[in-house]
PDB file of N, CA and C in Angstrom:
ATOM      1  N   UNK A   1     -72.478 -27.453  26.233  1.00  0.00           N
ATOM      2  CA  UNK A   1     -71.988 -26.674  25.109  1.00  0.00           C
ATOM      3  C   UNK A   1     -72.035 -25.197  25.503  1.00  0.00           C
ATOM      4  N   UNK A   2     -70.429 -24.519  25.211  1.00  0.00           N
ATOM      5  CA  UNK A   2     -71.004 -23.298  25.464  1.00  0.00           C
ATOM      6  C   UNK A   2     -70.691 -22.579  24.348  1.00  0.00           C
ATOM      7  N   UNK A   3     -71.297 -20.705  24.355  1.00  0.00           N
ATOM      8  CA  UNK A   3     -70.537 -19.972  23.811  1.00  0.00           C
ATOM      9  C   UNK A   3     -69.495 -20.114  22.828  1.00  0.00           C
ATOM     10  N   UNK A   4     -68.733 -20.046  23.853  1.00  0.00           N
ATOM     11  CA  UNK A   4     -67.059 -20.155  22.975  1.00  0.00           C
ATOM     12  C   UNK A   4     -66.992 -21.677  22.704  1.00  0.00           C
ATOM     13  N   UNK A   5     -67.489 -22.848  22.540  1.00  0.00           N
ATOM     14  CA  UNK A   5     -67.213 -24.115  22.306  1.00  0.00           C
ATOM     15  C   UNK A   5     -67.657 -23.908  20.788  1.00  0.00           C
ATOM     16  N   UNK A   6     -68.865 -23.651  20.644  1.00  0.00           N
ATOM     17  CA  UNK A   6     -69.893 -22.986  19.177  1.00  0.00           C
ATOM     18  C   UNK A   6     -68.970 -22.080  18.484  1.00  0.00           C
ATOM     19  N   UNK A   7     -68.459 -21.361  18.581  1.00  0.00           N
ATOM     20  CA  UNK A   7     -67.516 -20.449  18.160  1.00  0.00           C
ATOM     21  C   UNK A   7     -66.203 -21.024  17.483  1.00  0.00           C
ATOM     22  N   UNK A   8     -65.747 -21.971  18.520  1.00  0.00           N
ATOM     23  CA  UNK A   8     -64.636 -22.667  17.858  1.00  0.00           C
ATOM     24  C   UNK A   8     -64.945 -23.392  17.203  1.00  0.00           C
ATOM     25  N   UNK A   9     -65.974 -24.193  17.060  1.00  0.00           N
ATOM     26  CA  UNK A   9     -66.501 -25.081  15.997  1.00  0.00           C
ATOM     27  C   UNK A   9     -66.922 -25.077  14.835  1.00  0.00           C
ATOM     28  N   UNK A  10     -67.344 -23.244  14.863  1.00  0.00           N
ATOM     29  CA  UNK A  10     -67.767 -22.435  13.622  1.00  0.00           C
ATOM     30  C   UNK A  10     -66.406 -22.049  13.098  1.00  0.00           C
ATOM     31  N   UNK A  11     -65.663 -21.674  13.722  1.00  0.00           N
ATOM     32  CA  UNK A  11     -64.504 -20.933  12.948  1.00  0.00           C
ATOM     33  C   UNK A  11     -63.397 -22.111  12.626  1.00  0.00           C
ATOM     34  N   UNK A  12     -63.582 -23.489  13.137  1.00  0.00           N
ATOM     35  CA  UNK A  12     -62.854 -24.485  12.670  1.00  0.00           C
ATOM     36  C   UNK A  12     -63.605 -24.967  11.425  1.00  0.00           C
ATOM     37  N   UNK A  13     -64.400 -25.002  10.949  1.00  0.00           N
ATOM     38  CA  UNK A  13     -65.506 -25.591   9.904  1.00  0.00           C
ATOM     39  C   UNK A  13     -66.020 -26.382  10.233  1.00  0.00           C
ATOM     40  N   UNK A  14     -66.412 -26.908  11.411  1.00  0.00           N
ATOM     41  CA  UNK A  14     -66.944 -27.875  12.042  1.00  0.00           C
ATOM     42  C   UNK A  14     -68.384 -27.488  12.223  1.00  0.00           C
ATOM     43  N   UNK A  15     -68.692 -26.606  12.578  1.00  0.00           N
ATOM     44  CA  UNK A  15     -69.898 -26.121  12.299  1.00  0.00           C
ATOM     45  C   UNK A  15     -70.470 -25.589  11.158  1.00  0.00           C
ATOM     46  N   UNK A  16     -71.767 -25.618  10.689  1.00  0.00           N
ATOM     47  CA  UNK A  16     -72.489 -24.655   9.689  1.00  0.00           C
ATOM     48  C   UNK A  16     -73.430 -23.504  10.387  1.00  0.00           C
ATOM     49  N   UNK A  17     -73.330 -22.568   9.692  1.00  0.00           N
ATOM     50  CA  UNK A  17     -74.584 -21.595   9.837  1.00  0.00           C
ATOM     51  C   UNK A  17     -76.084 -22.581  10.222  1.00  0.00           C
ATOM     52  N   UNK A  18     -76.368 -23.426   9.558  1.00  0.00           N
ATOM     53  CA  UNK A  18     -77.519 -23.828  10.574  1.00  0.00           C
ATOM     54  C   UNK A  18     -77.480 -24.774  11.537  1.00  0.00           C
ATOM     55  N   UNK A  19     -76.347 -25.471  12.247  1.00  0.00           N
ATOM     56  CA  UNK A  19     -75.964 -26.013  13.225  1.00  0.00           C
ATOM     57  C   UNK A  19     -76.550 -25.087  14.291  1.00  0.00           C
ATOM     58  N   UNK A  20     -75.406 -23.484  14.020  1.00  0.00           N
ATOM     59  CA  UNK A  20     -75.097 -22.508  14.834  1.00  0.00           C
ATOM     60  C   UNK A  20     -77.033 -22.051  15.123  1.00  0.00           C
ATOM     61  N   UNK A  21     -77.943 -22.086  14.342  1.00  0.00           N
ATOM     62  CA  UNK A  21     -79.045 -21.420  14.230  1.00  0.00           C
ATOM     63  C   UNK A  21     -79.693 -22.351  15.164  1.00  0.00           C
ATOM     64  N   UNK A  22     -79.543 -23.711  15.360  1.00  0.00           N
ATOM     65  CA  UNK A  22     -79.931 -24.623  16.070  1.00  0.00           C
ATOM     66  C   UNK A  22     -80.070 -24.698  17.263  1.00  0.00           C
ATOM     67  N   UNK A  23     -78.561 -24.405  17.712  1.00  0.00           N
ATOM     68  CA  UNK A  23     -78.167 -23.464  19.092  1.00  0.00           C
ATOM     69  C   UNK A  23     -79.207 -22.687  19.699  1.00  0.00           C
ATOM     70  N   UNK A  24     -79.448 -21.409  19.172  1.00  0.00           N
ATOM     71  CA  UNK A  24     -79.804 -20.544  19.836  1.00  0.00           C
ATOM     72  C   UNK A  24     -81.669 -21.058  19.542  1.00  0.00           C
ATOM     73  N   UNK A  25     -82.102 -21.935  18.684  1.00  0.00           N
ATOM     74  CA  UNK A  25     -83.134 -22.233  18.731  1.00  0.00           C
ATOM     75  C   UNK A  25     -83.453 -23.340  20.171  1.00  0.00           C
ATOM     76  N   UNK A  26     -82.469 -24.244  20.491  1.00  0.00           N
ATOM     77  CA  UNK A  26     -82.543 -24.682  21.663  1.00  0.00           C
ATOM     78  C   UNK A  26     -81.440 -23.724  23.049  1.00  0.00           C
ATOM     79  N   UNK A  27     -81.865 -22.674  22.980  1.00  0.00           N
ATOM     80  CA  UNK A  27     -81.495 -21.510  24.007  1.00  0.00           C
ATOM     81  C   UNK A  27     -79.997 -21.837  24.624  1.00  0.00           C
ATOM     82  N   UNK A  28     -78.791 -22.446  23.620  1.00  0.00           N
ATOM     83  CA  UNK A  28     -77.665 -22.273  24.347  1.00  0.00           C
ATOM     84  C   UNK A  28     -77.199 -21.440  23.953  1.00  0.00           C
ATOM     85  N   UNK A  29     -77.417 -20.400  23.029  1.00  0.00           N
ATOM     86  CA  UNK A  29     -77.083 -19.189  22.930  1.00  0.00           C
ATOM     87  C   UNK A  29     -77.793 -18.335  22.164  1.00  0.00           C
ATOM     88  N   UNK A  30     -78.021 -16.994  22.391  1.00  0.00           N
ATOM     89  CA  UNK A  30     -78.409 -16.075  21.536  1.00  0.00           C
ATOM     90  C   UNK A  30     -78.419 -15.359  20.823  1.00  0.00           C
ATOM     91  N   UNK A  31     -79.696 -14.867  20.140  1.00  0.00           N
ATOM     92  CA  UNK A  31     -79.732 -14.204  18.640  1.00  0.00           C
ATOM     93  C   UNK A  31     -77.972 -13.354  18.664  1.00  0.00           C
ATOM     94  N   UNK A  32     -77.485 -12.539  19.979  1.00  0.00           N
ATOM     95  CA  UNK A  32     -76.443 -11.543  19.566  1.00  0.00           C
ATOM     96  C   UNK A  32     -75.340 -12.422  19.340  1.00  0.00           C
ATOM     97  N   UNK A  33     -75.477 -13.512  20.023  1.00  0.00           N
ATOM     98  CA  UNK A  33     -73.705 -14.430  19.920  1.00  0.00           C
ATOM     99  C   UNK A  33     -74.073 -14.831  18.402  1.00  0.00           C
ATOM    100  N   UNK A  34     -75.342 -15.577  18.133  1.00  0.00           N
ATOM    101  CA  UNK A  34     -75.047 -15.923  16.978  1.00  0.00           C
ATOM    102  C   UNK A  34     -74.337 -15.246  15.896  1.00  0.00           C
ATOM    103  N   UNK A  35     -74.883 -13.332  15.808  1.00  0.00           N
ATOM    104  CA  UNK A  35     -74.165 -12.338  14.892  1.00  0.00           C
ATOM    105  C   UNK A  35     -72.685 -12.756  15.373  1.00  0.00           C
ATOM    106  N   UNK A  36     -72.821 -12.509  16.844  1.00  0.00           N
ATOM    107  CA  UNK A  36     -71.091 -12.672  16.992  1.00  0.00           C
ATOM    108  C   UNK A  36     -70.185 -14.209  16.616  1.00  0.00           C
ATOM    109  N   UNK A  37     -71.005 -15.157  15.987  1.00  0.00           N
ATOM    110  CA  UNK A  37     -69.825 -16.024  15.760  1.00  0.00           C
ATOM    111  C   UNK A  37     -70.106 -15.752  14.009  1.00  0.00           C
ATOM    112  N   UNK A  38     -71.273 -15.427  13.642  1.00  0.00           N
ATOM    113  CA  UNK A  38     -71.018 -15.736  12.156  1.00  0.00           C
ATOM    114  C   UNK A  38     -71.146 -14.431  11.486  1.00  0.00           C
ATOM    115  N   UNK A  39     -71.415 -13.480  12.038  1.00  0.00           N
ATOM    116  CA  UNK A  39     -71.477 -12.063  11.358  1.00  0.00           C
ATOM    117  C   UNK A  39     -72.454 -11.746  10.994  1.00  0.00           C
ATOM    118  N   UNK A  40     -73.674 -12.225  10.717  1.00  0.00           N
ATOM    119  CA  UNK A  40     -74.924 -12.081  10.574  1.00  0.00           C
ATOM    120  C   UNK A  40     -75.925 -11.894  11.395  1.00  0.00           C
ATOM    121  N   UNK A  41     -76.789 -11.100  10.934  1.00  0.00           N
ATOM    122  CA  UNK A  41     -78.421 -11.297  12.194  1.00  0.00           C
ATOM    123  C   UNK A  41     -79.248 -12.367  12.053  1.00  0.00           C
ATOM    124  N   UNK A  42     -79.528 -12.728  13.188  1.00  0.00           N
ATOM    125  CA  UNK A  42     -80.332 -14.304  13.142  1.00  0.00           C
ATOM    126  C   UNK A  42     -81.706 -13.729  12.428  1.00  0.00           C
ATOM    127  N   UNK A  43     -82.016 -14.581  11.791  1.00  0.00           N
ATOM    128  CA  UNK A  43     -83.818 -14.431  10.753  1.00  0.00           C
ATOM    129  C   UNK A  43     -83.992 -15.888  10.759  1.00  0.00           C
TER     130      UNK A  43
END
């Protein structure tokens, strides 16, 4: 899974905000991509 795979999955609705939080909790991506796919700061 990368990056841009998460990204398209978020912006297709295929993903949720805590899918995406999941991610970067198992280190395939981080706190900044997360802002960058959903617009928010990770908390």
């Amino acid at each position: 899974m990368s990056f841009e795979r998460i990204q398209y999955y978020y912006e297709a609705g295929l993903w949720s905000k805590p899918m995406v939080k999941m991610a970067v909790r198992k280190g395939v991506i981080t706190k900044e991509q997360y802002k960058d796919i959903t617009g928010e700061e990770y908390a």
